[in-house]
N, C-alpha and C. Protein backbone atom coordinates (compact mmCIF):
# COMPACT_ATOMS: atom_id res chain seq x y z
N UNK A 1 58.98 30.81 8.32
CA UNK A 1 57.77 30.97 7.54
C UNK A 1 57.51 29.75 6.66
N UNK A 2 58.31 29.34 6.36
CA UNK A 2 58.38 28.34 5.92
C UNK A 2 57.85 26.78 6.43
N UNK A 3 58.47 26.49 7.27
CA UNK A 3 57.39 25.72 8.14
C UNK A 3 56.02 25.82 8.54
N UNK A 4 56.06 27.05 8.60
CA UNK A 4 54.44 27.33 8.24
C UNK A 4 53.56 26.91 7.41
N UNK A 5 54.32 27.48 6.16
CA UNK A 5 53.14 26.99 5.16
C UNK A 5 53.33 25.71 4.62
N UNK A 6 54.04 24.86 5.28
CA UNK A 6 54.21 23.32 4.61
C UNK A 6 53.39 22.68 5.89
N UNK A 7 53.14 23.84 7.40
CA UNK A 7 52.32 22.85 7.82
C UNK A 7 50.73 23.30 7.54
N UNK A 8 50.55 24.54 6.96
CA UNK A 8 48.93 24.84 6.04
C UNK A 8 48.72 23.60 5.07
N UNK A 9 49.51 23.57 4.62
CA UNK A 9 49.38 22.53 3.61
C UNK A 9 49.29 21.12 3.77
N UNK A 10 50.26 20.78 5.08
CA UNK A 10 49.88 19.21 5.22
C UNK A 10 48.06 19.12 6.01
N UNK A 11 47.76 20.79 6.82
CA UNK A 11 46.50 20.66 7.33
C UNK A 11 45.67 20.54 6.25
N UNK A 12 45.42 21.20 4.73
CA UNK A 12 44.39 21.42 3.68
C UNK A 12 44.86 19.64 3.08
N UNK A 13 45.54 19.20 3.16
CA UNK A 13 45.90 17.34 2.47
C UNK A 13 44.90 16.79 3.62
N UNK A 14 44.86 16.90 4.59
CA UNK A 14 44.10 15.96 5.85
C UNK A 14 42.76 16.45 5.26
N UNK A 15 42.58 17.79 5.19
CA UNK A 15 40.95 18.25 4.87
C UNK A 15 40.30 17.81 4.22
N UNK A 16 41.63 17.67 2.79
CA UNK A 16 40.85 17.00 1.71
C UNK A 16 41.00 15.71 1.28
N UNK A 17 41.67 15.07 2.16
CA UNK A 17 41.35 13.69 2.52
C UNK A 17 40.33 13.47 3.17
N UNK A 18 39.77 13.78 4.32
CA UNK A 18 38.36 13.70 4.93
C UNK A 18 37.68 13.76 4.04
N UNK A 19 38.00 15.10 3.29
CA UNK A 19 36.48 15.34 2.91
C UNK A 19 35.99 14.60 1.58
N UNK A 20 37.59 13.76 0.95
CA UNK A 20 37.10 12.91 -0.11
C UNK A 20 36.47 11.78 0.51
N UNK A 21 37.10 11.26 2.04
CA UNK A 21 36.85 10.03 2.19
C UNK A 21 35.38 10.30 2.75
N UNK A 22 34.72 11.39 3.09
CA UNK A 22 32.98 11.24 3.48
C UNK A 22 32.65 11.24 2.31
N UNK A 23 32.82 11.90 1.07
CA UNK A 23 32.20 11.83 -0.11
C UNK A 23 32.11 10.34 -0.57
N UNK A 24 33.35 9.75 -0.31
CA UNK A 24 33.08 8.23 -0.18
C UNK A 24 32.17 7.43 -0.16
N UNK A 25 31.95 7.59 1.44
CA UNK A 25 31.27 6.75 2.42
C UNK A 25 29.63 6.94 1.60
N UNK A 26 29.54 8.46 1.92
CA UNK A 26 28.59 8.68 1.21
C UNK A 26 28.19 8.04 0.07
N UNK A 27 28.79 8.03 -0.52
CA UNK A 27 28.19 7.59 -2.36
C UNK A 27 28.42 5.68 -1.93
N UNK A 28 28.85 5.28 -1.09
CA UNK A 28 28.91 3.82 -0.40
C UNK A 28 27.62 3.63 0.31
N UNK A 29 26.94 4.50 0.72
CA UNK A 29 25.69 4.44 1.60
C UNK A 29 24.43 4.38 0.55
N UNK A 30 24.91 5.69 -0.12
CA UNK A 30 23.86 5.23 -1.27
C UNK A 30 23.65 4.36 -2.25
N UNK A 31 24.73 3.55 -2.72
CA UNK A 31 24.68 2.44 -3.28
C UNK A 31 24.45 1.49 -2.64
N UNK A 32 25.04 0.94 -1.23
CA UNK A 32 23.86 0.15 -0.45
C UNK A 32 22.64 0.26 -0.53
N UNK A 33 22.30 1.29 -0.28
CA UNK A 33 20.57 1.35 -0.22
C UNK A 33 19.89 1.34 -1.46
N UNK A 34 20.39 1.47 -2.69
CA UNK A 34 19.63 1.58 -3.91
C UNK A 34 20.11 -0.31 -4.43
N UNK A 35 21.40 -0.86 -3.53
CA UNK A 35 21.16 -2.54 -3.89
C UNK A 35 20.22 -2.98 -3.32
N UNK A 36 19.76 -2.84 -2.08
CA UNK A 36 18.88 -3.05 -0.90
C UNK A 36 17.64 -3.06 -1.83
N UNK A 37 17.31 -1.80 -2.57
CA UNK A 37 15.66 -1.82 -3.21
C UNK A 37 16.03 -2.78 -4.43
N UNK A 38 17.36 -3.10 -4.93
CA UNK A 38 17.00 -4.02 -5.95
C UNK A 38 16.53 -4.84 -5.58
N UNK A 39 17.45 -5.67 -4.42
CA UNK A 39 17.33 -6.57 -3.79
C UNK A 39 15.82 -7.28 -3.71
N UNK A 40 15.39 -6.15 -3.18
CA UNK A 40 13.55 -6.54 -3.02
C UNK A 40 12.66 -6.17 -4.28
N UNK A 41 13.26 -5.25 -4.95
CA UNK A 41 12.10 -5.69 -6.10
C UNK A 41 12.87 -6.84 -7.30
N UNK A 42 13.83 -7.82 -7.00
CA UNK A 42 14.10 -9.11 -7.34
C UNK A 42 13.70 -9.80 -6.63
N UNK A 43 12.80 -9.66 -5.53
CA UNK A 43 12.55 -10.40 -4.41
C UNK A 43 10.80 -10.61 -5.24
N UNK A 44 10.06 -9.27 -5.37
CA UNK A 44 9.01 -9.18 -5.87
C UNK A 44 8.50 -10.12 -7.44
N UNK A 45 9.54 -9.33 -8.11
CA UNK A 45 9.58 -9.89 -9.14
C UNK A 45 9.68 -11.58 -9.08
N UNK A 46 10.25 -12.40 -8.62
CA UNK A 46 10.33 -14.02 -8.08
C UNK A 46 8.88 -14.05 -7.78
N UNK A 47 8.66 -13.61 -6.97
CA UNK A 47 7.06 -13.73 -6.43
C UNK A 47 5.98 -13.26 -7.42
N UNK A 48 6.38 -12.78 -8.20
CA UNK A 48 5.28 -12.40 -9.27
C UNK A 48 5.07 -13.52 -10.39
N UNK A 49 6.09 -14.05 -10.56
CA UNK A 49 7.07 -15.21 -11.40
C UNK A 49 6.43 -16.41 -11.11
N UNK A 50 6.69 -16.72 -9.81
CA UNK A 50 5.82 -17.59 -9.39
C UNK A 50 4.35 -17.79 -9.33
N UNK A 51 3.60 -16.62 -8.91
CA UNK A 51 2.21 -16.44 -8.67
C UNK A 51 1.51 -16.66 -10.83
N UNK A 52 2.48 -15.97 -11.55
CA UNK A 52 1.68 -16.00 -12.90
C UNK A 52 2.05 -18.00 -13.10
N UNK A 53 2.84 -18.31 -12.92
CA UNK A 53 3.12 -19.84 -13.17
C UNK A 53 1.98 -20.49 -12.88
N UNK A 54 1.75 -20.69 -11.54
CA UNK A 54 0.21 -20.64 -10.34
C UNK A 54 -0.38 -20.98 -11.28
N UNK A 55 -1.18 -19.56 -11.77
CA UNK A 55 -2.41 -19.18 -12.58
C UNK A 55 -2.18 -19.49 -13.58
N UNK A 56 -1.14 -19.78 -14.49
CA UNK A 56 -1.08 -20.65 -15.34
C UNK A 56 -1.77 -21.52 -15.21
N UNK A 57 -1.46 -22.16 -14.63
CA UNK A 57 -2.04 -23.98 -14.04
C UNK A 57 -3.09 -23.87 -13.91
N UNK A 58 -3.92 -23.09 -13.07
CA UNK A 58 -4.85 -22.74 -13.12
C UNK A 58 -5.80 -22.80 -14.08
N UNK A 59 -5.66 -21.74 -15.22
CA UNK A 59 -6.12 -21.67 -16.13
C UNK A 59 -6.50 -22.89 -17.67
N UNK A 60 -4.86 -23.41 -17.18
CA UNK A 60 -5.18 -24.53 -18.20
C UNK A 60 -6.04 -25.25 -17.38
N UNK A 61 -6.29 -25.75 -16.25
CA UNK A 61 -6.92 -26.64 -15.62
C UNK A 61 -8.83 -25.83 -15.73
N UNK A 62 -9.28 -25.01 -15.47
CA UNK A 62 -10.07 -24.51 -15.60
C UNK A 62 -10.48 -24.44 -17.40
N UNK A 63 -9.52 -24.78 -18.40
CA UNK A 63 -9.69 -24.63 -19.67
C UNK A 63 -10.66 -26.54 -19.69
N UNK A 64 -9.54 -27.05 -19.20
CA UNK A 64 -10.09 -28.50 -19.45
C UNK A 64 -11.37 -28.64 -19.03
N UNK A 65 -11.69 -28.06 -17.82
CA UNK A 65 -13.19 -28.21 -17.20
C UNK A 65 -14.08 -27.68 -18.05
N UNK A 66 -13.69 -26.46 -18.53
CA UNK A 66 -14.62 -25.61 -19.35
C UNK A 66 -14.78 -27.19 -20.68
N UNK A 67 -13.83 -27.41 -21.63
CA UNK A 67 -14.07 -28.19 -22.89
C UNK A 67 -14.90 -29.36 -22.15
N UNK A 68 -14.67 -30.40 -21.13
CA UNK A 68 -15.75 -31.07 -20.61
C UNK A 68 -16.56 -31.49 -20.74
N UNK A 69 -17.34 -30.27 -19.62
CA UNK A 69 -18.65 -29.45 -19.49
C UNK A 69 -19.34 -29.33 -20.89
N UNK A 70 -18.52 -28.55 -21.63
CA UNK A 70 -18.89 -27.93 -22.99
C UNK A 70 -19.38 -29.33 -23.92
N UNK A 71 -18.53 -30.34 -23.84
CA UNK A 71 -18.33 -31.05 -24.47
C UNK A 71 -19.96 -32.14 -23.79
N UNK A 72 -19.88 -32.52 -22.70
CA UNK A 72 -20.93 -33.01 -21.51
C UNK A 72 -22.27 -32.65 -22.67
N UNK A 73 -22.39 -30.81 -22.23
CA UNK A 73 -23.38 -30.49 -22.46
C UNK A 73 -24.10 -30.81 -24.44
N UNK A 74 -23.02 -30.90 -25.06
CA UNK A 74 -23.43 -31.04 -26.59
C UNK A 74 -23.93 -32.47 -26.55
N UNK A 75 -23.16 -33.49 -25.82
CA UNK A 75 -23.66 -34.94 -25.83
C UNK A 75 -25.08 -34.97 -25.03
N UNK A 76 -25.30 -34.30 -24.03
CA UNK A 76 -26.66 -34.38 -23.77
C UNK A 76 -27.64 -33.59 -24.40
N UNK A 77 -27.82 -32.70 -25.07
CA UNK A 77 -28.19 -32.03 -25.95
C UNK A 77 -28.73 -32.84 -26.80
N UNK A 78 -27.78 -33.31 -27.64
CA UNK A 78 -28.03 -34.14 -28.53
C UNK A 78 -28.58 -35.18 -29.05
N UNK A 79 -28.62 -35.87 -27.33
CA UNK A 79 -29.13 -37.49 -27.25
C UNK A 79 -30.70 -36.91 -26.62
N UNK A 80 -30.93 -35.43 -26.17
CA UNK A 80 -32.58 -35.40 -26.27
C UNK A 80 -33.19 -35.14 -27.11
N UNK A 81 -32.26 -34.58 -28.34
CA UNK A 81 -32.92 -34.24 -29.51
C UNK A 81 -32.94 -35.70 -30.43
N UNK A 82 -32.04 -36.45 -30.05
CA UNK A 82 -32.86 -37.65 -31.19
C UNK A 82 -33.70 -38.81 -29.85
N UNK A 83 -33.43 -38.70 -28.77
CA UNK A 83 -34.88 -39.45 -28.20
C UNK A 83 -36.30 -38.53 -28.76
N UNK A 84 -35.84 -37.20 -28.86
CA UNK A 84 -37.35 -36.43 -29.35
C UNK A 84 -38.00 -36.94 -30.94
N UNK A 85 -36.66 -37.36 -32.19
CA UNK A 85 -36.53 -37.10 -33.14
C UNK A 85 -37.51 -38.94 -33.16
N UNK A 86 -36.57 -39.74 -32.47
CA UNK A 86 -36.83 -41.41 -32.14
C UNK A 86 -38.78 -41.48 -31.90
N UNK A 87 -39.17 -40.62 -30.78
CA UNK A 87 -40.63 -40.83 -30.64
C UNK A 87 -41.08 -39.52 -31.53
N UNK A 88 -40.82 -39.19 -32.29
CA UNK A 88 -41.55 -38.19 -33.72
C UNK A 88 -42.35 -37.06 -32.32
N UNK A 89 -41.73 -36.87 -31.78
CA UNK A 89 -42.18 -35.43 -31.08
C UNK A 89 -41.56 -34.58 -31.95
């Protein structure tokens, strides 16, 4: 009887060895896959990183055009109001 139940017992050690080592694997599968989505939204994030840099540039460059222009338009403005001012129109 005895042999018996030391071999129940070495069968319930194998069981619960399996069944720790799928609990394992498992919780190994899911941490792959939840690095996997970091993975890509660090992937995103770079690309977002980059794209606001972009438009940075952008913007300052579009700032300069704007002062210009702005600037363009006050000097011509100005020089018709004293040719107007020059012939007393």
């Amino acid at each position: 009887m005895a042999k018996k139940g030391a071999y129940m017992d070495e069968k319930k050690d194998e069981l619960n060895v399996t069944r720790t080592l799928f609990e394992l694997s498992t919780k190994v599968e899911r941490i792959d896959s939840k690095l996997d989505l970091l993975i890509k939204a660090d992937d995103k994030a770079d690309k977002a990183l980059a794209k606001s840099i972009e438009n940075e540039h952008a913007i300052e460059t579009m700032s300069k055009w704007t002062y210009g222009i702005g600037i363009a338009l006050i000097v011509s403005i100005l020089g018709i109001i004293a040719f107007f001012i020059e012939r007393g129109i």
